[in-house]
N, C-alpha and C. Protein backbone atom coordinates (compact mmCIF):
# COMPACT_ATOMS: atom_id res chain seq x y z
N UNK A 1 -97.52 27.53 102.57
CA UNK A 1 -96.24 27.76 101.99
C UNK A 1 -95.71 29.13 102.35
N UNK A 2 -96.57 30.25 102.17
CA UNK A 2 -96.00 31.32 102.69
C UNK A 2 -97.29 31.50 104.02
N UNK A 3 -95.86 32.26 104.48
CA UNK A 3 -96.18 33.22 106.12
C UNK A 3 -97.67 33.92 105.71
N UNK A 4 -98.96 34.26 105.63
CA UNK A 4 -99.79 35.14 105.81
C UNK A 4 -99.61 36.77 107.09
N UNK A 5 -99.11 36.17 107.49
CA UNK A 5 -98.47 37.24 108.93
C UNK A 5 -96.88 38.10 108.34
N UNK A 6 -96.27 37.34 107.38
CA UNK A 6 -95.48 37.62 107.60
C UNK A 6 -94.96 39.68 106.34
N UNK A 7 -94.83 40.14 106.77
CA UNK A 7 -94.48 41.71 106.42
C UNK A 7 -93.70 41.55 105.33
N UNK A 8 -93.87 42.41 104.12
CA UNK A 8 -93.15 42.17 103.10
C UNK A 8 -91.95 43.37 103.17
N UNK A 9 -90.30 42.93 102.59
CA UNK A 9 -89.49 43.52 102.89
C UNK A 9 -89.58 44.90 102.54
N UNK A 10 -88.90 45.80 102.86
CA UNK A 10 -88.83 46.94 102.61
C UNK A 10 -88.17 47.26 101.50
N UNK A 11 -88.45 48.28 100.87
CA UNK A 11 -87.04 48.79 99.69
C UNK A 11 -86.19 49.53 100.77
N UNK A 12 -85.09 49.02 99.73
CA UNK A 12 -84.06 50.16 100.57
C UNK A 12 -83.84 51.52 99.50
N UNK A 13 -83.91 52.59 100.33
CA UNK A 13 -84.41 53.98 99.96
C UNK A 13 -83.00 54.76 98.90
N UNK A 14 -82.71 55.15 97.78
CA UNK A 14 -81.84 55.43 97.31
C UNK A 14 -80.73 56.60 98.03
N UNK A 15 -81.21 57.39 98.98
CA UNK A 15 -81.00 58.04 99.77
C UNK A 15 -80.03 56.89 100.49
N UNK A 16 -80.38 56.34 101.38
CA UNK A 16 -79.69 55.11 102.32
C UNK A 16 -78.20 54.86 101.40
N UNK A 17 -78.87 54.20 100.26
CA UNK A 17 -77.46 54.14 99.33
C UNK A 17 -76.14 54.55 99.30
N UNK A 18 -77.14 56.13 98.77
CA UNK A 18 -75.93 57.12 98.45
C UNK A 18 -75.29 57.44 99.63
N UNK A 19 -75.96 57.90 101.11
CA UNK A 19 -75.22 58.02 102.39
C UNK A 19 -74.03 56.96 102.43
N UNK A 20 -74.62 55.58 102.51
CA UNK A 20 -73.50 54.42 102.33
C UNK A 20 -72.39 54.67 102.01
N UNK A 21 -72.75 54.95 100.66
CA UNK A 21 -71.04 55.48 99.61
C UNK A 21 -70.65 56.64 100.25
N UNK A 22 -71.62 57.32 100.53
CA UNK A 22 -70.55 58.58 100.55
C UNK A 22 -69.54 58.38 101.94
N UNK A 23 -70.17 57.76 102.74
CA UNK A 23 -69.78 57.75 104.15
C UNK A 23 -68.26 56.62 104.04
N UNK A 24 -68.57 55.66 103.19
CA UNK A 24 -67.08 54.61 102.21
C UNK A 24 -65.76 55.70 101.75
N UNK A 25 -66.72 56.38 100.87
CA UNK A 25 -65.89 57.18 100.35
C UNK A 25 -64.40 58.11 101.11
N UNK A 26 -65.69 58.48 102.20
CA UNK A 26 -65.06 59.32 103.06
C UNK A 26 -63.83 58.65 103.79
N UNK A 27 -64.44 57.35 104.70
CA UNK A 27 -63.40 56.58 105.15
C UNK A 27 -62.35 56.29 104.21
N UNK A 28 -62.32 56.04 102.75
CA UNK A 28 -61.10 55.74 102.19
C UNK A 28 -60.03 56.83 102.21
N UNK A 29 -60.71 58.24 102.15
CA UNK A 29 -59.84 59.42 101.65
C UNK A 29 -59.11 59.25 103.36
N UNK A 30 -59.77 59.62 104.44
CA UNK A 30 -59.09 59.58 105.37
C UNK A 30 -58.23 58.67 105.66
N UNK A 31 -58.53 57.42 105.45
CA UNK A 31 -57.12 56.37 105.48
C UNK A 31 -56.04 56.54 105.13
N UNK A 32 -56.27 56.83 103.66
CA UNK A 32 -55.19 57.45 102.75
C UNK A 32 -54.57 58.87 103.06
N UNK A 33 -55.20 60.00 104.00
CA UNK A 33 -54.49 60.94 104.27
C UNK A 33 -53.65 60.66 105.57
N UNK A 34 -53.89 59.84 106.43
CA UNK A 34 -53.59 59.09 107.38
C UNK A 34 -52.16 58.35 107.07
N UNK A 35 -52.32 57.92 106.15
CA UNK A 35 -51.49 56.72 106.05
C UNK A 35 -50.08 57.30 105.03
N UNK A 36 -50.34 58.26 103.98
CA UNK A 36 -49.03 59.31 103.59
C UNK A 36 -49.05 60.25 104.40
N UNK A 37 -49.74 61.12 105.72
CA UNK A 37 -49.00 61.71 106.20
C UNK A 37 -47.69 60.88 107.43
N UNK A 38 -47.72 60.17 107.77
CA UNK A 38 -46.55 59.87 108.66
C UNK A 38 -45.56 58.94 107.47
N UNK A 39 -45.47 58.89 106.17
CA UNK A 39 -44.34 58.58 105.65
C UNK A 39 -43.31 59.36 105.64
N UNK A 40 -42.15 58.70 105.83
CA UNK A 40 -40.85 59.20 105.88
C UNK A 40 -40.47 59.81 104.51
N UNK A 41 -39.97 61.20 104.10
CA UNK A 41 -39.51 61.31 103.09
C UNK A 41 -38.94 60.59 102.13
N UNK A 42 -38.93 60.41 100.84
CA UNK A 42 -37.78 59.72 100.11
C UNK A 42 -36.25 59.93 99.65
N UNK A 43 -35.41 58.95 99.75
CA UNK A 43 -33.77 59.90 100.01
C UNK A 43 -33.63 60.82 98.96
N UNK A 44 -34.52 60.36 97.68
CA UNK A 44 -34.00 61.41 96.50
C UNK A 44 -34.57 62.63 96.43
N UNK A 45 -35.34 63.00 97.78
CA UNK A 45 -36.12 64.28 98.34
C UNK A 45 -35.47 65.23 99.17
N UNK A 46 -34.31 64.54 99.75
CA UNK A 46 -33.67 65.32 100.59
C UNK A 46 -32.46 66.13 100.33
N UNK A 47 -31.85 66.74 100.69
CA UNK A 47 -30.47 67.54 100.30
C UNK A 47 -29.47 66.09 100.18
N UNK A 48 -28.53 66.65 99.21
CA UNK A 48 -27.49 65.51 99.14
C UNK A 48 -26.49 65.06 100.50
N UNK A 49 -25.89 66.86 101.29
CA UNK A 49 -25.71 66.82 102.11
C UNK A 49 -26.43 66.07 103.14
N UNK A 50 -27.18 65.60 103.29
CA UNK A 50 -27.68 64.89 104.86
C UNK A 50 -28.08 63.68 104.52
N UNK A 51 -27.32 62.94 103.27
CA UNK A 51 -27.46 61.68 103.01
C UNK A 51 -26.42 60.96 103.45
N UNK A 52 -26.36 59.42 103.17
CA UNK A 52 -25.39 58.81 103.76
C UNK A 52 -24.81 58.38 102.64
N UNK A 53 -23.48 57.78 102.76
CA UNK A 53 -22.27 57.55 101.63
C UNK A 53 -23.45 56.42 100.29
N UNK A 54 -24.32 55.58 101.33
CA UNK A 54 -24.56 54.51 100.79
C UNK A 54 -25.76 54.89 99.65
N UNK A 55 -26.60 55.94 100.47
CA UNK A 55 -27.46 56.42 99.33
C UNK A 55 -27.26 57.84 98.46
N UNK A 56 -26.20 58.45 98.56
CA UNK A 56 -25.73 59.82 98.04
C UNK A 56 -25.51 59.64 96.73
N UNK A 57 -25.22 58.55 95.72
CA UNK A 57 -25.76 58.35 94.43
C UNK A 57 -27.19 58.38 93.67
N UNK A 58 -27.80 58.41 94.50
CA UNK A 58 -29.44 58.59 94.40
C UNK A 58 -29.88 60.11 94.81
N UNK A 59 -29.54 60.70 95.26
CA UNK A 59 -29.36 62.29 95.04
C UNK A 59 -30.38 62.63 94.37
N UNK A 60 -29.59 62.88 93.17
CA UNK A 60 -30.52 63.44 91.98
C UNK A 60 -29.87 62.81 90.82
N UNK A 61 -30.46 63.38 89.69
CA UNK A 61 -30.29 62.08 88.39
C UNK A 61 -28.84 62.39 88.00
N UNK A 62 -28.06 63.91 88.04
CA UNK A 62 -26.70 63.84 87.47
C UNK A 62 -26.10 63.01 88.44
N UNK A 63 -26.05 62.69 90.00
CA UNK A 63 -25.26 62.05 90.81
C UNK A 63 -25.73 59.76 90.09
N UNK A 64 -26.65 60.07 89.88
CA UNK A 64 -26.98 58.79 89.41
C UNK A 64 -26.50 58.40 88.26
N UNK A 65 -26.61 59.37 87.06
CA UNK A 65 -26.00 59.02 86.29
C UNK A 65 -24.16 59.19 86.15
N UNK A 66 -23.70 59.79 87.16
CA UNK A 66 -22.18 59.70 87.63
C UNK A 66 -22.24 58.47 87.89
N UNK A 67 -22.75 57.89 88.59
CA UNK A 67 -22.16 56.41 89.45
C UNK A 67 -22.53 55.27 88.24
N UNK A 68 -23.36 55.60 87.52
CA UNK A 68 -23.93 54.32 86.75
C UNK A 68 -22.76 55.07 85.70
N UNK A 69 -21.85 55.68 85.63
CA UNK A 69 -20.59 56.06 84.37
C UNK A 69 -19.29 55.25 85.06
N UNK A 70 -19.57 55.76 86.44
CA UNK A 70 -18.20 54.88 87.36
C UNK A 70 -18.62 53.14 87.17
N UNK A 71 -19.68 52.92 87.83
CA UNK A 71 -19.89 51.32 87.82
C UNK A 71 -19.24 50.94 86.17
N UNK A 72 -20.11 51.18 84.96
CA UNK A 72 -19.58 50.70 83.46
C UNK A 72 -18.30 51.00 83.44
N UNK A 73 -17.20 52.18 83.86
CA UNK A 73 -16.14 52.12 83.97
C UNK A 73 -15.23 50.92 84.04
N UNK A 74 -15.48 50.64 85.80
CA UNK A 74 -14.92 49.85 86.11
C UNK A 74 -14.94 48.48 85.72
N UNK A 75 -16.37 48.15 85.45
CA UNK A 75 -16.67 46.74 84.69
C UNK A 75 -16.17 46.48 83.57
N UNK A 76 -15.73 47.47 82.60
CA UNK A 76 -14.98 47.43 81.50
C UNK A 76 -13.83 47.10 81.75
N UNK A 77 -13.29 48.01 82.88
CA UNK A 77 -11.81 47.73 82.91
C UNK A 77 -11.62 46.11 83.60
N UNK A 78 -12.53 45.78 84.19
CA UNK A 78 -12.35 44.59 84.83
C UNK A 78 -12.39 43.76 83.47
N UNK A 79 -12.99 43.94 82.43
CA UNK A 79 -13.54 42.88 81.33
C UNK A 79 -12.48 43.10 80.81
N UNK A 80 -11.58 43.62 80.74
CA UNK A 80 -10.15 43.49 79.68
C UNK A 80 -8.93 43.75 80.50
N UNK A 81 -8.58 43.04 81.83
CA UNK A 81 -7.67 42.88 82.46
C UNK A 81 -7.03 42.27 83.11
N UNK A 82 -6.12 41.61 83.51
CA UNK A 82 -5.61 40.54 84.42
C UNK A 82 -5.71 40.97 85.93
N UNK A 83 -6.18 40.35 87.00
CA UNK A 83 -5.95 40.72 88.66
C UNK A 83 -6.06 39.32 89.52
N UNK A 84 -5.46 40.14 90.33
CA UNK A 84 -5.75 39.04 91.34
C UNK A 84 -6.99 39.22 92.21
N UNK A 85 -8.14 37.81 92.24
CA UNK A 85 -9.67 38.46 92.98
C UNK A 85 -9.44 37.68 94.24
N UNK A 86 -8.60 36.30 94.57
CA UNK A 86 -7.89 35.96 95.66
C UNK A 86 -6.64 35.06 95.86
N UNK A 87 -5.65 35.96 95.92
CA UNK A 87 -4.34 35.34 95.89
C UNK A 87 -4.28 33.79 96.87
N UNK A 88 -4.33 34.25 97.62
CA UNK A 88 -4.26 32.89 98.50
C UNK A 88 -5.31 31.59 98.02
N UNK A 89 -6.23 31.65 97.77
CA UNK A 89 -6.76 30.54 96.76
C UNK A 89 -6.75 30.49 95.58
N UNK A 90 -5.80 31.21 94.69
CA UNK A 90 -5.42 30.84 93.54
C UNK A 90 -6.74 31.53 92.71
N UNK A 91 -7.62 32.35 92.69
CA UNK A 91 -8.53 33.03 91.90
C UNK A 91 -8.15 34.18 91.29
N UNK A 92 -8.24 33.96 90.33
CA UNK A 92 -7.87 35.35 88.79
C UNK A 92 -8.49 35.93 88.24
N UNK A 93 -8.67 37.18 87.75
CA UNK A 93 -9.98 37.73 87.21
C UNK A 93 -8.75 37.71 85.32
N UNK A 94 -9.63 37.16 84.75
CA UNK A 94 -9.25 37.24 83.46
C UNK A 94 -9.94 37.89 82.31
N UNK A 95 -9.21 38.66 81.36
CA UNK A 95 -10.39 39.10 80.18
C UNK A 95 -11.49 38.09 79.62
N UNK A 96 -12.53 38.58 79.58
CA UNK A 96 -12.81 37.97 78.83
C UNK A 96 -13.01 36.92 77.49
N UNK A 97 -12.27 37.48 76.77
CA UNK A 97 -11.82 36.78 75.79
C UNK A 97 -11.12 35.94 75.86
N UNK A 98 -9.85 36.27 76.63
CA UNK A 98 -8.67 35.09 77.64
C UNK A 98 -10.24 33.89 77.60
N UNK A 99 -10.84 34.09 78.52
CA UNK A 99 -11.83 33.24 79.39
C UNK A 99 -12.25 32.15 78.48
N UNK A 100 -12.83 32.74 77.79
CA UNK A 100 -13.77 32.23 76.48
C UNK A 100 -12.57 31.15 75.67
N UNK A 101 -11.43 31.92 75.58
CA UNK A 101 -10.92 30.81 74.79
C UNK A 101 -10.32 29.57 75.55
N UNK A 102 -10.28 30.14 76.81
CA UNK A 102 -9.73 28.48 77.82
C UNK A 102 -10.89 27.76 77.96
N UNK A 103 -12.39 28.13 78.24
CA UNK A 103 -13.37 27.59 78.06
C UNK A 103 -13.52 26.32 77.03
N UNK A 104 -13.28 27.06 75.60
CA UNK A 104 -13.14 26.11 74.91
C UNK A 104 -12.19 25.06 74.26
N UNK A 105 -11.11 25.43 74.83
CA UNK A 105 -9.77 24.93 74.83
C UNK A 105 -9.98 23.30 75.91
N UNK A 106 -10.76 23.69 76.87
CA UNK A 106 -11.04 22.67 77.79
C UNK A 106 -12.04 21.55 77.04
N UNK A 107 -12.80 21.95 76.43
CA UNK A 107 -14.07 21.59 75.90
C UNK A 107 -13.80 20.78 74.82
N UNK A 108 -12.79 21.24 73.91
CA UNK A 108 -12.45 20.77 73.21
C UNK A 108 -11.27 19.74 73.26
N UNK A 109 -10.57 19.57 74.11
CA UNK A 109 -9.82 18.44 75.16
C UNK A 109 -11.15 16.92 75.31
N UNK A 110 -11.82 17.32 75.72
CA UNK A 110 -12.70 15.81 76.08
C UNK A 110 -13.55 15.59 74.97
């Protein structure tokens, strides 16, 4: 059943181990210094000046919180106003409330 010839395994030496890890270890840190040094800055890292129109709200937090005051602005004013969103196909931007009550004005028809 068993080998008589055959050599019984070795331990593996705690030394061996720890080299293992450490040598893991090592490879991870270098990957990782590897791999953030060639990232590209982030836009909200850079001067506002050398941004582009599209990301220059992301700046810094007062330019962010400017645009997120303009966006609610305008959405308000859109929510309580009459416009035209396309004349030529007959599309209207209506208040809300307008909306709501033709909604159910319809609804209440059938």
């Amino acid at each position: 059943m068993t080998d008589p010839d055959a050599t019984a395994p070795r331990p593996v030496s705690l030394l061996a181990v720890f080299a293992i890890f450490v040598l893991l270890s090592l490879f991870g840190v270098v990957t990782l210094r590897v791999a953030t040094h060639h990232r590209t800055p982030a836009p909200q890292n850079e001067a506002p000046d050398n941004l582009s129109k599209e990301l220059a709200w992301r700046a810094t937090p007062a330019t962010r919180r400017d645009a997120l005051e303009k966006l609610r602005d305008r959405q308000a004013h859109q929510a309580e106003t009459y416009d035209w969103v396309d004349q030529k196909a007959g599309v209207v931007q209506l208040p809300i409330e307008r909306a709501m009550q033709l909604v159910v004005e319809e609804h209440q028809g059938k």
